[in-house]
Each structure stands twice: as C-alpha cells, then as structure tokens.
PDB file of N, CA and C in Angstrom:
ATOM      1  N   UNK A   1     -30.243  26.492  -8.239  1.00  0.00           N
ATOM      2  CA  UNK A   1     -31.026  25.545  -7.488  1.00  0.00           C
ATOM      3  C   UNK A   1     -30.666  25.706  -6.026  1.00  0.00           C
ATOM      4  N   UNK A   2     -31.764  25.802  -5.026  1.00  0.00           N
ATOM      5  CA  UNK A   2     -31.201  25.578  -3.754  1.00  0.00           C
ATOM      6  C   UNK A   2     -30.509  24.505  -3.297  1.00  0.00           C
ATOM      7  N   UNK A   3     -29.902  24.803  -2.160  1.00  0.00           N
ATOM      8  CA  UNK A   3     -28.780  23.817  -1.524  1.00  0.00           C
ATOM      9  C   UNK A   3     -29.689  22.380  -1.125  1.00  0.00           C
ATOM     10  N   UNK A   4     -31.027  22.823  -0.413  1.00  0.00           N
ATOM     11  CA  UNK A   4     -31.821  21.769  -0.112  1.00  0.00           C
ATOM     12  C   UNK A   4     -32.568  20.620  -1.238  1.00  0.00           C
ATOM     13  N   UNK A   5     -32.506  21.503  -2.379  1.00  0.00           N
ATOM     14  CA  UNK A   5     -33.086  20.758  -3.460  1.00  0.00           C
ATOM     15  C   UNK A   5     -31.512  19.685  -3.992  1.00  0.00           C
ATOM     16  N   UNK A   6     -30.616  20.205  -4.240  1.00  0.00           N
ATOM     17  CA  UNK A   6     -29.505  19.626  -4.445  1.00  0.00           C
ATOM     18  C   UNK A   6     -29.633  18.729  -2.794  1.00  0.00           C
ATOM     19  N   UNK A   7     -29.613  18.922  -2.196  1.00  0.00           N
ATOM     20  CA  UNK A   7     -29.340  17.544  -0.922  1.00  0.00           C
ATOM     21  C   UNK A   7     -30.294  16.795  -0.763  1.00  0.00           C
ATOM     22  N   UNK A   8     -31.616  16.835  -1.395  1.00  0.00           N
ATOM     23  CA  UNK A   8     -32.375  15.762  -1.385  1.00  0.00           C
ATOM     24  C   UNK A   8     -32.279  15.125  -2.715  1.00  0.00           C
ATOM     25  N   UNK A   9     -31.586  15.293  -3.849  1.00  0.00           N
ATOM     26  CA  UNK A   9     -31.263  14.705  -4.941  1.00  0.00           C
ATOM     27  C   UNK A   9     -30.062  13.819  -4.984  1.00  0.00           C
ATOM     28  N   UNK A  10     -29.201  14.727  -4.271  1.00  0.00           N
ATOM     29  CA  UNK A  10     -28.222  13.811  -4.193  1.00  0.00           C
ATOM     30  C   UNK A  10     -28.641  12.215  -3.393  1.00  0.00           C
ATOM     31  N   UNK A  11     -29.204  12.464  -1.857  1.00  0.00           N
ATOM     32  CA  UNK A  11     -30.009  11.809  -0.903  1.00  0.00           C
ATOM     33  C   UNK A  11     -30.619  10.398  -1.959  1.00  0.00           C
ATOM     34  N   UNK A  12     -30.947  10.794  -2.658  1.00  0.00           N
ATOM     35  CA  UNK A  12     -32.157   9.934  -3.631  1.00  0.00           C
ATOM     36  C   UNK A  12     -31.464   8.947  -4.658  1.00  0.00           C
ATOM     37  N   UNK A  13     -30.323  10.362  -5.106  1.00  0.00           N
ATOM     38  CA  UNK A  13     -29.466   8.753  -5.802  1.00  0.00           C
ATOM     39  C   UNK A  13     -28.544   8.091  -5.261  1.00  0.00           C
ATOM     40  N   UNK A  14     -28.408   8.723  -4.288  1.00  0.00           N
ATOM     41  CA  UNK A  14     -27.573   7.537  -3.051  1.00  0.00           C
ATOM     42  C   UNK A  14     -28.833   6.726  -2.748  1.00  0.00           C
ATOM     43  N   UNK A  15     -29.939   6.857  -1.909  1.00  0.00           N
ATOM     44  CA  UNK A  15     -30.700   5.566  -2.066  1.00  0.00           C
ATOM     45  C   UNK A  15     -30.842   4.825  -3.319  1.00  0.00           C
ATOM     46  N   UNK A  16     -31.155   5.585  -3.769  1.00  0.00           N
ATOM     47  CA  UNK A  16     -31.108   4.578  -5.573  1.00  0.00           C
ATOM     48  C   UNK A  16     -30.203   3.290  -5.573  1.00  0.00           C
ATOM     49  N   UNK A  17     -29.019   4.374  -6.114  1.00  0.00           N
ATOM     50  CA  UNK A  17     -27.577   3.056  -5.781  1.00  0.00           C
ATOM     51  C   UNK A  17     -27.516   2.369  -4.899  1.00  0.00           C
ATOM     52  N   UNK A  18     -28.229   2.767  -3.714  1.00  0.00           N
ATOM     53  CA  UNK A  18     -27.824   1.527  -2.507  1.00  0.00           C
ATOM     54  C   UNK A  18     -28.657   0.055  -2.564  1.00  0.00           C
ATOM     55  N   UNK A  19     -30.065   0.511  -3.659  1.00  0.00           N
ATOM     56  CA  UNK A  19     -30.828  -0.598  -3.402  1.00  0.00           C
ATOM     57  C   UNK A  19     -30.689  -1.162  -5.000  1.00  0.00           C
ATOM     58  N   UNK A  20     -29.959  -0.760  -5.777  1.00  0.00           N
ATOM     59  CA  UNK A  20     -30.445  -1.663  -6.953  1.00  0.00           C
ATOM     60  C   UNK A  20     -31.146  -0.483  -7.906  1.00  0.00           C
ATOM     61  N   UNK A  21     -31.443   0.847  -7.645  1.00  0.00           N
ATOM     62  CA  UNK A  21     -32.388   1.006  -8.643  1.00  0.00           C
ATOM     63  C   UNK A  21     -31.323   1.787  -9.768  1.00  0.00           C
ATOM     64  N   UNK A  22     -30.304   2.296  -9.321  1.00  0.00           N
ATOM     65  CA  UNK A  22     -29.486   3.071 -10.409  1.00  0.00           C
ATOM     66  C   UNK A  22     -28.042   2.519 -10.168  1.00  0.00           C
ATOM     67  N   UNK A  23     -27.444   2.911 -11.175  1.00  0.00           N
ATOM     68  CA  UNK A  23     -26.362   2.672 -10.891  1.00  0.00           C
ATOM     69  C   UNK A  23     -25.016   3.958 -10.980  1.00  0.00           C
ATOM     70  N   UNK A  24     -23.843   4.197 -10.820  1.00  0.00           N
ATOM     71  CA  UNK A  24     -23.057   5.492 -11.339  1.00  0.00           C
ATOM     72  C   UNK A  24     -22.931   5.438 -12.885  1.00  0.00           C
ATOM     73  N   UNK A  25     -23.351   4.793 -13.729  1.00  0.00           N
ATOM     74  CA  UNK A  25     -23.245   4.785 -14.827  1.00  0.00           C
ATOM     75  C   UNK A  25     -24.516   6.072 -15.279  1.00  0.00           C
ATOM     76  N   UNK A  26     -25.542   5.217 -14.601  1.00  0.00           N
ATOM     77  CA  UNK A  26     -26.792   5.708 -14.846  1.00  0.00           C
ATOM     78  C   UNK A  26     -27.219   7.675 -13.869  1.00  0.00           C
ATOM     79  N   UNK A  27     -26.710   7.622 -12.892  1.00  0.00           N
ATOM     80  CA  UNK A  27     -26.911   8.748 -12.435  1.00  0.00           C
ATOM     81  C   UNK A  27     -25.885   9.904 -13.076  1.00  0.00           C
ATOM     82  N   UNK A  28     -26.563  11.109 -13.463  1.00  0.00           N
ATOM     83  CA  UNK A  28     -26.346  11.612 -13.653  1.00  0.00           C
ATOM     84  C   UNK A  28     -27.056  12.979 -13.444  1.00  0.00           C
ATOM     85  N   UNK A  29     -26.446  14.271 -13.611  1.00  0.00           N
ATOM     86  CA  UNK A  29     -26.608  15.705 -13.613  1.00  0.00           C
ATOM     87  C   UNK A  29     -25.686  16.912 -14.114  1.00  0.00           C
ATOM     88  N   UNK A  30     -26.520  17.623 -14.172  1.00  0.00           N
ATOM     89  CA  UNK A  30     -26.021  18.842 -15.169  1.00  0.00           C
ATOM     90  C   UNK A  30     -26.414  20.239 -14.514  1.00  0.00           C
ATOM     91  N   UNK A  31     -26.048  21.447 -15.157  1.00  0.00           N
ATOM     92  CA  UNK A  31     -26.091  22.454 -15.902  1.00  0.00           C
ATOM     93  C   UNK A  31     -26.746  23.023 -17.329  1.00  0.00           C
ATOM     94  N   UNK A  32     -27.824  23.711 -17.604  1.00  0.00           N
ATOM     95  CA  UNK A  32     -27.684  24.251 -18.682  1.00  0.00           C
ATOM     96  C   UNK A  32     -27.485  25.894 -18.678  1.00  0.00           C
ATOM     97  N   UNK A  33     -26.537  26.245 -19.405  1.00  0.00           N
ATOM     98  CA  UNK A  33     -26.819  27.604 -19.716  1.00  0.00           C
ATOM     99  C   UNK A  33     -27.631  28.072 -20.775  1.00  0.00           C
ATOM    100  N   UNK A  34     -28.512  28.501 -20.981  1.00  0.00           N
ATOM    101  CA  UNK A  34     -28.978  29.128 -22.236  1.00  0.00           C
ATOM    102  C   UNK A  34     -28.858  30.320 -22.934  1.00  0.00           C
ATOM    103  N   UNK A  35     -28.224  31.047 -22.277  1.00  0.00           N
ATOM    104  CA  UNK A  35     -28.260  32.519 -22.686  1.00  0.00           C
ATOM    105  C   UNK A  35     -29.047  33.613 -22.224  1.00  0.00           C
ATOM    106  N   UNK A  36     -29.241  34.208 -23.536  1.00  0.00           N
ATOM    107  CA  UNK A  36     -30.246  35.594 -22.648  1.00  0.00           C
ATOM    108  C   UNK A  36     -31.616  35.536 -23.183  1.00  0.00           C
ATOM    109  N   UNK A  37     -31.800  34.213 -23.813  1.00  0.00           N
ATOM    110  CA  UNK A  37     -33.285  34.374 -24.475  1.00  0.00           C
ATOM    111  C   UNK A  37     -34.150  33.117 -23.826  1.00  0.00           C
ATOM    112  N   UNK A  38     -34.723  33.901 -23.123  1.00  0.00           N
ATOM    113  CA  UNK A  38     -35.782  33.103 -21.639  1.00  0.00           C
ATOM    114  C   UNK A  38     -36.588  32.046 -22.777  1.00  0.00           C
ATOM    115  N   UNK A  39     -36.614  32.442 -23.803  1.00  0.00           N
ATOM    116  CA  UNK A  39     -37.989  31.371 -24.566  1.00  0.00           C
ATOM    117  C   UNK A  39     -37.334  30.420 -25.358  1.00  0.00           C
ATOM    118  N   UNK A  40     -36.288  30.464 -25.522  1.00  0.00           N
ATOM    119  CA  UNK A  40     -35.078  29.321 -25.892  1.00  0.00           C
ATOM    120  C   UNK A  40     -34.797  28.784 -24.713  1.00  0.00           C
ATOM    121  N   UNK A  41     -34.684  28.725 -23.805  1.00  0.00           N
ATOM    122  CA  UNK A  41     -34.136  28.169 -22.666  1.00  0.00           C
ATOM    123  C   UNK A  41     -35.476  27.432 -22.067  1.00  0.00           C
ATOM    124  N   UNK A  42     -36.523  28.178 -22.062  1.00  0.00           N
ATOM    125  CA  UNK A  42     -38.050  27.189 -21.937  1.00  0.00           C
ATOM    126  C   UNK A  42     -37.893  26.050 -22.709  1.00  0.00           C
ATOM    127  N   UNK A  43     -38.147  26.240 -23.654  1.00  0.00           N
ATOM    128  CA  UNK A  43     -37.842  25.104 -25.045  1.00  0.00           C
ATOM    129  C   UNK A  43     -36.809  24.141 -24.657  1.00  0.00           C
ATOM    130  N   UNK A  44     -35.767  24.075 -23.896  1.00  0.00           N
ATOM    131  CA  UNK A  44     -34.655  23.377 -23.586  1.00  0.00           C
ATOM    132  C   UNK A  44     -35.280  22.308 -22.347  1.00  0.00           C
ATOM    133  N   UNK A  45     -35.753  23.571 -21.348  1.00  0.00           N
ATOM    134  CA  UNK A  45     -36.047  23.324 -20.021  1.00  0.00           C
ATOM    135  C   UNK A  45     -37.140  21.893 -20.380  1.00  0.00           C
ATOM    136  N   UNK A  46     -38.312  22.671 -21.361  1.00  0.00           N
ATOM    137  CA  UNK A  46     -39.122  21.319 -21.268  1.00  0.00           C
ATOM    138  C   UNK A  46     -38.616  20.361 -21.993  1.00  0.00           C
ATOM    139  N   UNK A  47     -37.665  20.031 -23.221  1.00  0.00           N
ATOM    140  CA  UNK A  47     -36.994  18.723 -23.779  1.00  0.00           C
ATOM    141  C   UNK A  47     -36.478  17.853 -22.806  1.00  0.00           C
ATOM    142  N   UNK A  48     -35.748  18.765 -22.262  1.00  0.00           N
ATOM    143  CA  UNK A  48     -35.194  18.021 -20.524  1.00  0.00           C
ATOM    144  C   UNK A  48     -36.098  17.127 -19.932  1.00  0.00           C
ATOM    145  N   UNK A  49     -37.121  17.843 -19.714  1.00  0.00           N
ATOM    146  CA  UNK A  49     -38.257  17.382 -18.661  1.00  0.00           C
ATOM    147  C   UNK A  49     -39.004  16.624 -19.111  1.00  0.00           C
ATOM    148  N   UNK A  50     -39.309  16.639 -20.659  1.00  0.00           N
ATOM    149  CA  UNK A  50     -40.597  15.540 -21.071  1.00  0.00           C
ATOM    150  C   UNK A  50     -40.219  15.183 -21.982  1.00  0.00           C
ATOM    151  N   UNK A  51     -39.561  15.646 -22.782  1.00  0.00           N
ATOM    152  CA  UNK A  51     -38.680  14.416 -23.816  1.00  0.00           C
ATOM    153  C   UNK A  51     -37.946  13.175 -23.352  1.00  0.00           C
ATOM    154  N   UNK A  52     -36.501  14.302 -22.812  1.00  0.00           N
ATOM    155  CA  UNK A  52     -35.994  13.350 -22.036  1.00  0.00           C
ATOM    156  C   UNK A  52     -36.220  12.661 -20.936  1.00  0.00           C
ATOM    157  N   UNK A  53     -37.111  12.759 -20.227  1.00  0.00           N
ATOM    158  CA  UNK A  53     -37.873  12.754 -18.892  1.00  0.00           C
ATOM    159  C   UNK A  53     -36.629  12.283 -17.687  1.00  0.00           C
ATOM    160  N   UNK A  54     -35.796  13.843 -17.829  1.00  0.00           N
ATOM    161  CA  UNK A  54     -35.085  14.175 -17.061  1.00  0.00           C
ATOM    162  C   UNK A  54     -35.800  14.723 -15.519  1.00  0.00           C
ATOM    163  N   UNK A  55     -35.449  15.056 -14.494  1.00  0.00           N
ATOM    164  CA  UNK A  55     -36.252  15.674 -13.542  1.00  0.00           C
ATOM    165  C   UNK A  55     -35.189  17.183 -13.641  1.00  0.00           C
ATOM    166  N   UNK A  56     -36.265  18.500 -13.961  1.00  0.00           N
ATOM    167  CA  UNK A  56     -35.530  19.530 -14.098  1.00  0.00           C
ATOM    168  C   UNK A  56     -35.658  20.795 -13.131  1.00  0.00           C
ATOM    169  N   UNK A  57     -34.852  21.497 -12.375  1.00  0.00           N
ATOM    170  CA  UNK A  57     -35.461  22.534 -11.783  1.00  0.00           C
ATOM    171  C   UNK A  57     -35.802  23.904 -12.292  1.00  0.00           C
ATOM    172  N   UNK A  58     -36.257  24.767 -11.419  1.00  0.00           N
ATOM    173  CA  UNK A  58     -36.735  25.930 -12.302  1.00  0.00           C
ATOM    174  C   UNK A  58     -35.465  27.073 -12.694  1.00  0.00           C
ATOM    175  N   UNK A  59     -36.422  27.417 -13.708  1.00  0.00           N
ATOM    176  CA  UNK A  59     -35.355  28.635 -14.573  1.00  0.00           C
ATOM    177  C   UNK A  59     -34.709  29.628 -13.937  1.00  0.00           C
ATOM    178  N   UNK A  60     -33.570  30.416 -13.700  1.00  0.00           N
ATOM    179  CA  UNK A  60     -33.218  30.828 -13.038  1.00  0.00           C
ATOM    180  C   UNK A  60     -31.978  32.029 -13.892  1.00  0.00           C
ATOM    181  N   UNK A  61     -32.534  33.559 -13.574  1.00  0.00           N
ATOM    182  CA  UNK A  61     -31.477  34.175 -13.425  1.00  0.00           C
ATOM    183  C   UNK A  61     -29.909  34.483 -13.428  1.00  0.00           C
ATOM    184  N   UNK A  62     -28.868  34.471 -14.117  1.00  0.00           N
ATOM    185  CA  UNK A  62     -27.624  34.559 -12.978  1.00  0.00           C
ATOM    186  C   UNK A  62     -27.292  35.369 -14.144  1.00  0.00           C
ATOM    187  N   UNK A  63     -26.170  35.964 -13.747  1.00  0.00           N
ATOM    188  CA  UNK A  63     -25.306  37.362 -14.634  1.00  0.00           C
ATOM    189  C   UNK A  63     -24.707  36.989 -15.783  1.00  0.00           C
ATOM    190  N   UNK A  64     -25.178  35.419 -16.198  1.00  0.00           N
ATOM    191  CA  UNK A  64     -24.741  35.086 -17.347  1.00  0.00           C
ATOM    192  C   UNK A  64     -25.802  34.736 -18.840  1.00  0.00           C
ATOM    193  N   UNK A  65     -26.857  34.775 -18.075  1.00  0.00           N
ATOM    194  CA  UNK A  65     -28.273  34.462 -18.448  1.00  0.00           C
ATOM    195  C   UNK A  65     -28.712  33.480 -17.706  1.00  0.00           C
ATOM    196  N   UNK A  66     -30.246  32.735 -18.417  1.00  0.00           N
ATOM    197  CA  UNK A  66     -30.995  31.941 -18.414  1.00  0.00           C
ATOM    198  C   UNK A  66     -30.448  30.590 -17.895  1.00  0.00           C
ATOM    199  N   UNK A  67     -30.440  29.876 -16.750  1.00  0.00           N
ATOM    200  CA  UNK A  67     -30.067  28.578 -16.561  1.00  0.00           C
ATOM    201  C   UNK A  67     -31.253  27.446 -15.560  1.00  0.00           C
ATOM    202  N   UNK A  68     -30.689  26.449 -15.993  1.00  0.00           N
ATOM    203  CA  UNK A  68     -31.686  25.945 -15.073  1.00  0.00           C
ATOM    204  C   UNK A  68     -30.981  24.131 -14.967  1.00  0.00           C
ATOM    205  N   UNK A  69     -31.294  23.145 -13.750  1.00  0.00           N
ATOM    206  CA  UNK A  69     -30.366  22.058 -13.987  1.00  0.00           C
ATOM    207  C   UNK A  69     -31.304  21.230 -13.748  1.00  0.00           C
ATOM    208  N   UNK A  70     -30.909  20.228 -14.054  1.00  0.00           N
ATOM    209  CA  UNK A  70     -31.382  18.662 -14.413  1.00  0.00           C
ATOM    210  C   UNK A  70     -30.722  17.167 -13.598  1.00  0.00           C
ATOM    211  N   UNK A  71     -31.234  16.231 -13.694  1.00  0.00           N
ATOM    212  CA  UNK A  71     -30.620  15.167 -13.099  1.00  0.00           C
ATOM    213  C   UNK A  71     -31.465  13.808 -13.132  1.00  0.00           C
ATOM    214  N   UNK A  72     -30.975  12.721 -12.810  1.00  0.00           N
ATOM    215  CA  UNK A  72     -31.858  11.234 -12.950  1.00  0.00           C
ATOM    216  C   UNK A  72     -31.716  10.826 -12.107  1.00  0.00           C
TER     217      UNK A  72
END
C-alpha cells in the first residue's frame, strides 16, 4: 500500500476517535499474505471487502506472494 494511502487512513481513524465515531477497541488493521495463488487471495481480498465490509486495498506483488491490507 502506498505511504499516502496509509496516511490518510490513519488521518481518518484519528478523526474517528476524536469525535465519537470509533473507538481503539474498534479500529483496527492488517496484513494479508496469501501466497502464490492470485485467485485465492481474490477470494480473501473480496470476504474482506464485502463480507466483512472491511475497507481493503489493492492486490499487490512482493517476493513472498500475493498480499493486500485492510482496515476500519
């Protein structure tokens, strides 16, 4: 995830917490790794996103496989 996407998230749940809408219980974020199989890690990506109706960013590359992160 870019640095800017991470600093306007963070940004957001600091407003959150400041007004009442979340709390540190409630905020949270992650990591997923998935491996090396891009269509398992889709499958993850969207449970995240519309199951859980997590807010998720996009899939991403790295020398370990498939990852992509999440947060509320």
């Amino acid at each position: 995830m870019k640095t800017s996407r991470r600093m306007i998230a963070a940004a957001t749940m600091v407003v959150a917490m400041a007004f009442g809408g979340a709390t540190a219980a409630h905020a949270a974020q992650g990591e997923v790794a998935c491996g090396y199989d891009y269509h398992a890690c889709w499958a993850k990506w969207y449970d995240y996103g519309f199951v859980k109706n997590y807010i998720v960013g996009k899939i991403y590359y790295s020398g370990g496989g498939y990852h992509f992160y999440w947060w509320n």
